[in-house]
Protein backbone atom coordinates (compact mmCIF):
# COMPACT_ATOMS: atom_id res chain seq x y z
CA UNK A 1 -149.84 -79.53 86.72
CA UNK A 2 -151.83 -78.50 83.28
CA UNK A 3 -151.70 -81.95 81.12
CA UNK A 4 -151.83 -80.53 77.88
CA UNK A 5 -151.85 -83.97 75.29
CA UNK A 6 -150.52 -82.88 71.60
CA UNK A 7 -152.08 -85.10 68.58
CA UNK A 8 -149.34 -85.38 65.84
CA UNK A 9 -145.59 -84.85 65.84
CA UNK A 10 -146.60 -82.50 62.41
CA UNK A 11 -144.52 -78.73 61.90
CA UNK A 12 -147.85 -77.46 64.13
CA UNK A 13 -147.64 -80.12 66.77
CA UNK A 14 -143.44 -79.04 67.27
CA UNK A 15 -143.83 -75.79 67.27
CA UNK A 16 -146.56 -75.85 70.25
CA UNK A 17 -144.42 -78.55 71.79
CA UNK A 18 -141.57 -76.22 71.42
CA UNK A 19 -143.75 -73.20 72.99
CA UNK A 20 -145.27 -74.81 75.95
CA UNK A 21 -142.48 -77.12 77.58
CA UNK A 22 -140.98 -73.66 78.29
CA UNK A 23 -143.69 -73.30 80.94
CA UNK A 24 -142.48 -75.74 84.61
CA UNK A 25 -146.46 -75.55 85.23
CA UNK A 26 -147.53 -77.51 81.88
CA UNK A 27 -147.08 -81.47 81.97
CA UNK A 28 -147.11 -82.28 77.66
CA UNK A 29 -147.71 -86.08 75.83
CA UNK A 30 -146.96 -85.42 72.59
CA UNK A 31 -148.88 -88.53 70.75
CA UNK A 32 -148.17 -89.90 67.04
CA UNK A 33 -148.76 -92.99 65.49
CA UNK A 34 -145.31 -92.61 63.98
CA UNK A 35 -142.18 -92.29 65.93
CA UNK A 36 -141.00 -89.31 63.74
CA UNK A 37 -141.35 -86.07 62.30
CA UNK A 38 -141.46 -85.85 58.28
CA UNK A 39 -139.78 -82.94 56.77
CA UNK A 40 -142.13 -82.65 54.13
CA UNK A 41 -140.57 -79.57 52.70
CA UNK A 42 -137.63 -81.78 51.47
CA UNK A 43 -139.67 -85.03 50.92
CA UNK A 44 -139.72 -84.20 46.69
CA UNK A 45 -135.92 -84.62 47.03
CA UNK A 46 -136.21 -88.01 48.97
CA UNK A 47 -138.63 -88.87 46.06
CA UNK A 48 -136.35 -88.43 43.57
CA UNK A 49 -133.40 -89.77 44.89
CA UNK A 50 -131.47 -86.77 45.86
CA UNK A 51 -131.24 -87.11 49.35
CA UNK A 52 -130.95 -89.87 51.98
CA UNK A 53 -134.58 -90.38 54.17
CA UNK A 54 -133.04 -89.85 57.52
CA UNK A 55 -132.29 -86.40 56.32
CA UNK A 56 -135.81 -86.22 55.58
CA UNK A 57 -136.67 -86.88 59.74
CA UNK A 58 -136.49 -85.85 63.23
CA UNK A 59 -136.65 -88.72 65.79
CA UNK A 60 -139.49 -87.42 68.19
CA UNK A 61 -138.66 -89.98 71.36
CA UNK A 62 -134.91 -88.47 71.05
CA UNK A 63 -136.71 -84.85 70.96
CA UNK A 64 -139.03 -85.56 73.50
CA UNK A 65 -136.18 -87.09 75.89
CA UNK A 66 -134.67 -83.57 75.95
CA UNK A 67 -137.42 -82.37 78.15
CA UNK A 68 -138.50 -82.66 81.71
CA UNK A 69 -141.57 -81.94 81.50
CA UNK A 70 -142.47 -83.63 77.90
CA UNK A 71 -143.55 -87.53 77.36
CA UNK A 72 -143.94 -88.95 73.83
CA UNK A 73 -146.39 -91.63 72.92
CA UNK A 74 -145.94 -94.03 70.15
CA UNK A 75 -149.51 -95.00 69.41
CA UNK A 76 -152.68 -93.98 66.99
CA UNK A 77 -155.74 -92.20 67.75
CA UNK A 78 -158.82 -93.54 67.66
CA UNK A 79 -161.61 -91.49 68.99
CA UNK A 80 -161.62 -88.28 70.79
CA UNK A 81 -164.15 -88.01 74.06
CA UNK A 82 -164.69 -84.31 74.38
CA UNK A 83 -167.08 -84.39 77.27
CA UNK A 84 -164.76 -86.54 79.45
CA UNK A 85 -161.54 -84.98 77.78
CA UNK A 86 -160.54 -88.32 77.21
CA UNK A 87 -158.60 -89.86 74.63
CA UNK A 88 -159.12 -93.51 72.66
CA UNK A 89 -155.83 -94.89 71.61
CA UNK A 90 -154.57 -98.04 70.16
CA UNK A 91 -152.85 -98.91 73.14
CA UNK A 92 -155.47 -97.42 76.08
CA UNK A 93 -156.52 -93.98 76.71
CA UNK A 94 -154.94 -90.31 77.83
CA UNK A 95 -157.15 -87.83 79.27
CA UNK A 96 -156.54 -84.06 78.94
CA UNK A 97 -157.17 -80.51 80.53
CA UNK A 98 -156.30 -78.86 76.92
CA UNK A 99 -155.76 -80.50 73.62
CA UNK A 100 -153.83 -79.76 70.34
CA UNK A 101 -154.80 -81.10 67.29
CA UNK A 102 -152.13 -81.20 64.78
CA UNK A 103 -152.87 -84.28 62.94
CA UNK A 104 -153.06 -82.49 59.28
CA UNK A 105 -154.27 -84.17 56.65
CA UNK A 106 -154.18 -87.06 53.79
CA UNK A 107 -153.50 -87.44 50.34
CA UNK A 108 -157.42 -87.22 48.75
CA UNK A 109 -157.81 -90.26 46.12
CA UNK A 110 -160.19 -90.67 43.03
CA UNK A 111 -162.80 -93.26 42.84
CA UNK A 112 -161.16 -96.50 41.12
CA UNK A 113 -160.90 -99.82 41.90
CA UNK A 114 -158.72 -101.26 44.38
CA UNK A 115 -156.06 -102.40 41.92
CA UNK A 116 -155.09 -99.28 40.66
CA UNK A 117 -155.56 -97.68 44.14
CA UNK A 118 -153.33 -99.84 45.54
CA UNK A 119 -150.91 -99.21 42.75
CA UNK A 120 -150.91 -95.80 43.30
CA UNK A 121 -149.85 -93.14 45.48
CA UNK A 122 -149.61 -89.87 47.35
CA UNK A 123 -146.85 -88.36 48.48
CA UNK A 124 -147.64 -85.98 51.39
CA UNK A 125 -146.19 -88.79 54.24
CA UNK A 126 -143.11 -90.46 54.65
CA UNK A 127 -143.90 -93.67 53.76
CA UNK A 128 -145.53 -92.45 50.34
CA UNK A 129 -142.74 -91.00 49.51
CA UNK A 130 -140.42 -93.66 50.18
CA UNK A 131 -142.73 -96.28 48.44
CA UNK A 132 -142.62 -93.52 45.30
CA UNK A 133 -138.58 -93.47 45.31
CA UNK A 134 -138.05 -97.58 45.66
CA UNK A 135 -140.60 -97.66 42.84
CA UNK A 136 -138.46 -95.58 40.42
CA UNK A 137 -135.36 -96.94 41.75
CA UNK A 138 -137.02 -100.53 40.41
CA UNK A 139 -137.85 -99.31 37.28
CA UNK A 140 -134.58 -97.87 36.69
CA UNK A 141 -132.75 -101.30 37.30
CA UNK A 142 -135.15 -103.17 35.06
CA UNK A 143 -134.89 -100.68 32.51
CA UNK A 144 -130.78 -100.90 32.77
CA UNK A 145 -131.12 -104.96 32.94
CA UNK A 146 -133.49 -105.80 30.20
CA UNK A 147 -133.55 -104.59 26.12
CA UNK A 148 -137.09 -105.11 26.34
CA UNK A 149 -138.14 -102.45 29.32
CA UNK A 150 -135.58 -100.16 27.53
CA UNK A 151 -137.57 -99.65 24.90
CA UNK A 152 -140.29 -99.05 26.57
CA UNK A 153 -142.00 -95.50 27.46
CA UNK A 154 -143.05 -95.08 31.24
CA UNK A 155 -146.18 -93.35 32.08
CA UNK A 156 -146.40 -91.47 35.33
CA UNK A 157 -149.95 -89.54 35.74
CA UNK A 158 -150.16 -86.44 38.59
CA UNK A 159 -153.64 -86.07 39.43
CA UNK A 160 -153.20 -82.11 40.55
CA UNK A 161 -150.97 -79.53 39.03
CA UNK A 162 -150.73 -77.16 42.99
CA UNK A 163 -147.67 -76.81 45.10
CA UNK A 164 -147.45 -81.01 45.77
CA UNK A 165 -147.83 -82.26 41.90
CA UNK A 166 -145.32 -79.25 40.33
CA UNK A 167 -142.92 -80.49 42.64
CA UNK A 168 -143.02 -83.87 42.05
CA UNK A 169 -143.23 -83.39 38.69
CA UNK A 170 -140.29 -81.19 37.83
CA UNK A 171 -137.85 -83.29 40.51
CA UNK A 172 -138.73 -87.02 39.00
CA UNK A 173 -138.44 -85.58 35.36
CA UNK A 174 -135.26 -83.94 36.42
CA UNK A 175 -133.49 -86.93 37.77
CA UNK A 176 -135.30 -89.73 34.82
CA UNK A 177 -133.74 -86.71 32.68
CA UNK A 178 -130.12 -86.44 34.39
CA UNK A 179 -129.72 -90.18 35.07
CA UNK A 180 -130.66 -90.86 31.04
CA UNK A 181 -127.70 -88.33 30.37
CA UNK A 182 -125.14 -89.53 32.75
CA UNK A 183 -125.28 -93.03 32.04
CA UNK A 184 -125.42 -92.73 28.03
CA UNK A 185 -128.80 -94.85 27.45
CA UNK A 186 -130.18 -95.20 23.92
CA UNK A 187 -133.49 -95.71 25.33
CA UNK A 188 -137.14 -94.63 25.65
CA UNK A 189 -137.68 -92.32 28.96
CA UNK A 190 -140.08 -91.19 31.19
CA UNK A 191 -143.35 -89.43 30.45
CA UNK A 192 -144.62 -87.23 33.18
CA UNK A 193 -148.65 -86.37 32.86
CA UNK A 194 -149.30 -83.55 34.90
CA UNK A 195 -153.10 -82.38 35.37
CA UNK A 196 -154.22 -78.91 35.91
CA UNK A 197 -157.44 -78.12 36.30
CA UNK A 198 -156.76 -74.78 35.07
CA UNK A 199 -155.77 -72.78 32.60
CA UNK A 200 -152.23 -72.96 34.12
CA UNK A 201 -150.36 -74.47 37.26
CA UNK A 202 -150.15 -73.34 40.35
CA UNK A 203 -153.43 -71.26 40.10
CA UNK A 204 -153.61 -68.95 42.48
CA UNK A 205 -150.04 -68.14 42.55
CA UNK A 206 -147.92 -64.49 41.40
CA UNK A 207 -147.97 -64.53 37.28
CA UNK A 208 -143.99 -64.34 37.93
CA UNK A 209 -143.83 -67.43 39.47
CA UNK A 210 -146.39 -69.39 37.44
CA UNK A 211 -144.30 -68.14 34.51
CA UNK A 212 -140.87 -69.25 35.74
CA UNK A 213 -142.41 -72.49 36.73
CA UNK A 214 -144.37 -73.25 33.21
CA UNK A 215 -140.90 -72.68 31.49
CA UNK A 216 -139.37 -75.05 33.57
CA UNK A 217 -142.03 -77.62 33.39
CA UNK A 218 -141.54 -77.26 29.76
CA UNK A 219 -137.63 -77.20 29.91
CA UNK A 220 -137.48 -80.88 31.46
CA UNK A 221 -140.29 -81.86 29.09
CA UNK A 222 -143.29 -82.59 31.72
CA UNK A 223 -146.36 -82.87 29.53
CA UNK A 224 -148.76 -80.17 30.91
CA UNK A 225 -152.78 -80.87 30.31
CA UNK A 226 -154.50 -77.78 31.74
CA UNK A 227 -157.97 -76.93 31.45
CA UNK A 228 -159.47 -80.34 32.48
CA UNK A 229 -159.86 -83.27 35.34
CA UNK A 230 -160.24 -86.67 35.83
CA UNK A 231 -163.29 -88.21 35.28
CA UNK A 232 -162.46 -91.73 35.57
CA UNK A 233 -160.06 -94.30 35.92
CA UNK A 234 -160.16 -97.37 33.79
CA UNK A 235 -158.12 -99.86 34.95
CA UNK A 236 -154.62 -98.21 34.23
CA UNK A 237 -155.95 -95.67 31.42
CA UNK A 238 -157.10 -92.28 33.25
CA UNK A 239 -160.69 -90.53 31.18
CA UNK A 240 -160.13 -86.73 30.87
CA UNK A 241 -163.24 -84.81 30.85
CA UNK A 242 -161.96 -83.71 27.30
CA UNK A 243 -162.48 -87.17 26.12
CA UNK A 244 -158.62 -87.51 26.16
CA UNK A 245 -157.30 -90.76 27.62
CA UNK A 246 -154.30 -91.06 28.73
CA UNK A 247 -152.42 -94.87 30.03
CA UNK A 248 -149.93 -94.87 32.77
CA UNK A 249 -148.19 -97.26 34.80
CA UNK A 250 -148.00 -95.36 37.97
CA UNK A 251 -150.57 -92.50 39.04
CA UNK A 252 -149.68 -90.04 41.66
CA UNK A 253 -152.45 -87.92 43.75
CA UNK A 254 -151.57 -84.83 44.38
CA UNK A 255 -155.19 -82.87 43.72
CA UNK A 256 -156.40 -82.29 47.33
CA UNK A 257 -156.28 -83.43 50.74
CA UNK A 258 -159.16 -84.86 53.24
CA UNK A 259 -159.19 -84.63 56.71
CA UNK A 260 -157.28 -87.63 58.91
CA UNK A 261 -159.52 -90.17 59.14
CA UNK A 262 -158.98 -90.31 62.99
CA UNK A 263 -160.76 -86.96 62.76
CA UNK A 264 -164.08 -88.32 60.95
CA UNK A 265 -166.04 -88.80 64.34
CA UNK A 266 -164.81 -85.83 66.18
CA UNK A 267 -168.03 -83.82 67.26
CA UNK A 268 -167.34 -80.12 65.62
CA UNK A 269 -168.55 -77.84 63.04
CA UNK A 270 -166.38 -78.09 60.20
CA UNK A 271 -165.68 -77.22 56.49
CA UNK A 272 -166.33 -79.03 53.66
CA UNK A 273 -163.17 -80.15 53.12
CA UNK A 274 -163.52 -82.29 57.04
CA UNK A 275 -161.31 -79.64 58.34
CA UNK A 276 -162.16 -78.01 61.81
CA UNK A 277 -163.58 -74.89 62.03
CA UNK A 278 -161.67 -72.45 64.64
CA UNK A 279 -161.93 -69.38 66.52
CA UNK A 280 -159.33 -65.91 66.35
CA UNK A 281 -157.31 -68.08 69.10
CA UNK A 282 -157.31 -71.48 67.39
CA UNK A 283 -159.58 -73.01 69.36
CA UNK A 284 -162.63 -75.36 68.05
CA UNK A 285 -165.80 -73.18 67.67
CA UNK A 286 -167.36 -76.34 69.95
CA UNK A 287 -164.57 -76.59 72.37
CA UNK A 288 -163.19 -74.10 74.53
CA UNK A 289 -160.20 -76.51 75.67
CA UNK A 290 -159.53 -77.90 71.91
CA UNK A 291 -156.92 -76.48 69.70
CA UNK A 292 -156.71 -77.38 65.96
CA UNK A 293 -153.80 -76.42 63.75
CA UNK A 294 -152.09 -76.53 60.71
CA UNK A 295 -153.86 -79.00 57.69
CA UNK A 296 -156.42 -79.86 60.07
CA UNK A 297 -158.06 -76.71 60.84
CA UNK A 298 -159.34 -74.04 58.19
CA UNK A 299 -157.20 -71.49 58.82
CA UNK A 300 -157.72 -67.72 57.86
CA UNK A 301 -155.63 -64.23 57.73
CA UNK A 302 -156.90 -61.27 59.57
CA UNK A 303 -159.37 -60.51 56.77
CA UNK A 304 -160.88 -63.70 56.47
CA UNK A 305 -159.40 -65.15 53.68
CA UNK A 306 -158.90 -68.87 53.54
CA UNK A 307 -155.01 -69.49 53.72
CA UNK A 308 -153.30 -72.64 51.78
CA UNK A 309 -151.57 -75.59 53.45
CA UNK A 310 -148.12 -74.96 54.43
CA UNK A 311 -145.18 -75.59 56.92
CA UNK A 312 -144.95 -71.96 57.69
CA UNK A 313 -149.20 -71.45 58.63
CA UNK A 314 -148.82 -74.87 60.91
CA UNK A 315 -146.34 -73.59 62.23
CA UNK A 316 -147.67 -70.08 62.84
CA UNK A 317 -150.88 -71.66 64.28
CA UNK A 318 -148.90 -73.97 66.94
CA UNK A 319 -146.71 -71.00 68.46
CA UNK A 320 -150.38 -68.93 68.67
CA UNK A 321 -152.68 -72.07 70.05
CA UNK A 322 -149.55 -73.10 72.51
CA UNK A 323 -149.52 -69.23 74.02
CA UNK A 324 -153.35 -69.06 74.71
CA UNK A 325 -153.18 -72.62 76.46
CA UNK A 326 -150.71 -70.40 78.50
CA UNK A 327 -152.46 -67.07 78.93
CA UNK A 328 -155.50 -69.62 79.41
CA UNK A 329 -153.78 -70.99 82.69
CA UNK A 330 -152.68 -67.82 84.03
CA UNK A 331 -156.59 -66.35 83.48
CA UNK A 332 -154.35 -63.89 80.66
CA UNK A 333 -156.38 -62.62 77.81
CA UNK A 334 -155.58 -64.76 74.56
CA UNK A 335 -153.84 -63.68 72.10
CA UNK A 336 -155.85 -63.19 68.03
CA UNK A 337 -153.68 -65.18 65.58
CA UNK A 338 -152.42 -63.14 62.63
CA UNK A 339 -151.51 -65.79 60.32
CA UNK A 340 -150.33 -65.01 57.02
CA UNK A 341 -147.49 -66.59 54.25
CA UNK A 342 -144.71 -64.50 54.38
CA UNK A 343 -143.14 -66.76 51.56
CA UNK A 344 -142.95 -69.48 49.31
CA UNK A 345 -140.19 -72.09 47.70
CA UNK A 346 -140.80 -73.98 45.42
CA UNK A 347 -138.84 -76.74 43.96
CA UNK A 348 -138.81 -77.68 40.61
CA UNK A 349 -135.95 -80.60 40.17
CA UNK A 350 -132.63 -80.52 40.71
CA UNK A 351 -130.67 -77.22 41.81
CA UNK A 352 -133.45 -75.54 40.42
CA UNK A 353 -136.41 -73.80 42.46
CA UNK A 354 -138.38 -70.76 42.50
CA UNK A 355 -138.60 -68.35 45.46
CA UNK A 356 -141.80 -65.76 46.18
CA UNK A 357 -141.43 -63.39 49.25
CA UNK A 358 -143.60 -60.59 47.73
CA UNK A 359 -141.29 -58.16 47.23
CA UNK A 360 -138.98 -60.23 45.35
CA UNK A 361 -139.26 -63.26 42.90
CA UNK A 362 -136.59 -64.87 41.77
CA UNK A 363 -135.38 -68.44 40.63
CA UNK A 364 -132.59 -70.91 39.36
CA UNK A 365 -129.90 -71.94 41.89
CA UNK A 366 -129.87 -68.72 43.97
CA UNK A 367 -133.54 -69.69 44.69
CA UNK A 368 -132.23 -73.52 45.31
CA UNK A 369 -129.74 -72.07 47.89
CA UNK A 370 -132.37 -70.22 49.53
CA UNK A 371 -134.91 -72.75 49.71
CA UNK A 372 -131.97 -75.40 51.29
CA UNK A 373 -130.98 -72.00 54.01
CA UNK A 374 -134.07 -72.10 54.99
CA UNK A 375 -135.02 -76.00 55.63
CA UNK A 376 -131.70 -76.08 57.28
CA UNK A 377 -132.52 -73.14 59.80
CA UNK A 378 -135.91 -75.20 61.05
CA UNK A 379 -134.23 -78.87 61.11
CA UNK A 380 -130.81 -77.97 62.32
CA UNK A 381 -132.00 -76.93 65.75
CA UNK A 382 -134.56 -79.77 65.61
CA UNK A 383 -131.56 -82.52 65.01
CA UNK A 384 -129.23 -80.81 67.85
CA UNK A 385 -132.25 -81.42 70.36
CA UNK A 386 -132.98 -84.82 69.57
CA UNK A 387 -129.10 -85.46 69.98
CA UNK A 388 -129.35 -83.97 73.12
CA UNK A 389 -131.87 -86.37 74.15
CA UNK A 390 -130.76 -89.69 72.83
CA UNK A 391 -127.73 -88.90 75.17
CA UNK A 392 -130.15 -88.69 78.26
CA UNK A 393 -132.01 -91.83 76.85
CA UNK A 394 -129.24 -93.70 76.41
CA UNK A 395 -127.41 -92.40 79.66
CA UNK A 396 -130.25 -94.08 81.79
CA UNK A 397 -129.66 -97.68 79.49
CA UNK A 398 -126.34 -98.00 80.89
């Protein structure tokens, strides 16, 4: 049978997964150094406390389990052997025919020293964005327990004013906001620091949206500094390269990614962001028999421009990579991806979000309801599989 390993349990890695275990002649090891798959799309709401984190999850041994001809590793990558089509893990090796990697990417850091790295965060994985909700959950209790904290202002700094540090943004200053409210406090509150390097947020973006989205911002009181960076961090006081300083307590990256750093020594050509350059058919420009999708390839519409991070392009990339490995292994000719964003939601705290499709842009809790129809429709089916396969898992236990 064709072994085809996946690398990364990400929305690319499931959606190949997905593709190929339709085929009886394909034998898949999906591999991830975590046992789960993290919604991002709702991990803002985990953040701020509006949802539980196994709602935030898919269990991928339970998903796995519901296949035949599918085998899930729980174990890290080390070093990829191209030549031998052999893979380094923490706990031995895995050789190949063809490869997918869907490892994305990590949260990109400034320069600082390693105590106020370690006292910051990112929150594009699951464990960042649990550490970021505990954290606020503490410094709610101490400011409920003690006068002293009460009185207090909190400074929260957002390196990166895209998609990741709006979100974060609008949902933590919506629930500081509502739980201030609710619970009657006579107290100083949150301060939110977001940092655009721009003259507005979300550059890039449809003037609509960056308009609803700056009213918002504005509306829950997030302090918006546009037009300048970060040029240094002194111990917990951030240097704007407007000579504006600016303290904080907790700092938040949200101002680029980097590639996986299991990635570094992988042999290909790649971009200067560390991500892997590709072909029309997802494969590496170096490798015939390697894949790369989603945040760890640069991926590109049919006219060659670059396209943005996002569930729906890994996802787009994994059904296309997973249907050449099969038209590959039936000598079928592949298949050009056509990748594009069809859509965008964003949230922006509480029932509140903002919705482009292109020919419509709209916002405020019809927006909300869309956003939540449409993570439902991707982890619904996701949840009802896993079921499926803890009962086969736990059918052989007994």
């Amino acid at each position: 049978m064709h072994h085809v390993v996946i690398i990364g349990g990400s929305y690319g890695g499931i959606a190949a997964l997905r593709k190929l275990q339709r085929d009886p002649h394909i034998r898949i090891t999906l591999i991830d150094r975590h046992p789960y798959h993290y919604l991002q799309t709702e991990g803002y709401e985990l953040i701020a406390g509006d949802t539980y984190f196994d709602n935030t999850i898919v269990n991928l041994s339970s998903l796995c389990a519901n296949y035949e001809n599918v085998t899930f590793r729980h174990t890290a990558l080390k070093a990829i052997d191209p030549i031998n089509k052999t893979l380094q893990l923490d706990e031995g090796t895995e050789t190949y025919d063809s490869l997918i990697i869907a490892l994305g990417c990590v949260t990109k850091r400034f320069e600082c020293d390693t105590q106020v790295y370690n006292y910051s965060s990112g929150a594009k994985s699951f464990r960042g964005a649990l550490r970021l909700n505990r954290f606020f959950q503490d410094e709610l209790y101490k400011r409920l327990e003690s006068a002293k904290h009460a009185q207090e202002n909190f400074n929260i700094v957002i390196g990166g004013a895209g998609l990741s540090g709006v979100e974060i943004a609008a949902s933590m200053q919506h629930f500081f906001n509502h739980y201030y409210r609710s619970n009657t406090l006579s107290c100083e509150t949150l301060k939110i620091h977001l940092i655009a390097s721009r003259e507005h947020v979300l550059h890039g973006m449809h003037p609509k949206i960056i308009e609803i989205t700056t009213k918002r911002l504005a509306a829950l009181r997030v302090n918006v500094h546009t037009q300048c960076r970060i040029a240094s961090i002194e111990n917990h006081e951030v240097v704007m390269t407007n000579g504006e300083r600016i303290a904080f307590d907790f700092m938040i990256f949200a101002g680029g990614t980097a590639i996986n750093p299991a990635l570094e020594t992988f042999e290909a050509r790649k971009n200067k962001k560390g991500q892997i350059l590709v072909d029309a058919y997802m494969r590496s420009t170096d490798h015939d028999d390697v894949y790369v999708i989603g945040d760890a390839a640069e991926l590109k519409d049919k006219k060659g421009n670059i396209l943005p991070p996002t569930a729906m392009t890994a996802i787009g990339s994994g059904t296309v990579a997973a249907e050449n490995i099969i038209r590959q292994r039936e000598d079928k000719p592949l298949k050009k991806a056509d990748l594009r964003i069809e859509g965008i939601a964003i949230a922006l705290g509480g029932r509140y979000a903002a919705i482009d499709m292109k020919f419509i842009r709209f916002s405020g809790y019809p927006a909300y309801l869309t956003k939540k129809m449409i993570e439902k429709f991707y982890k619904w089916p996701l949840w009802w599989l896993a079921h499926k396969g803890f009962k086969k898992i736990e059918s052989c236990q007994i």
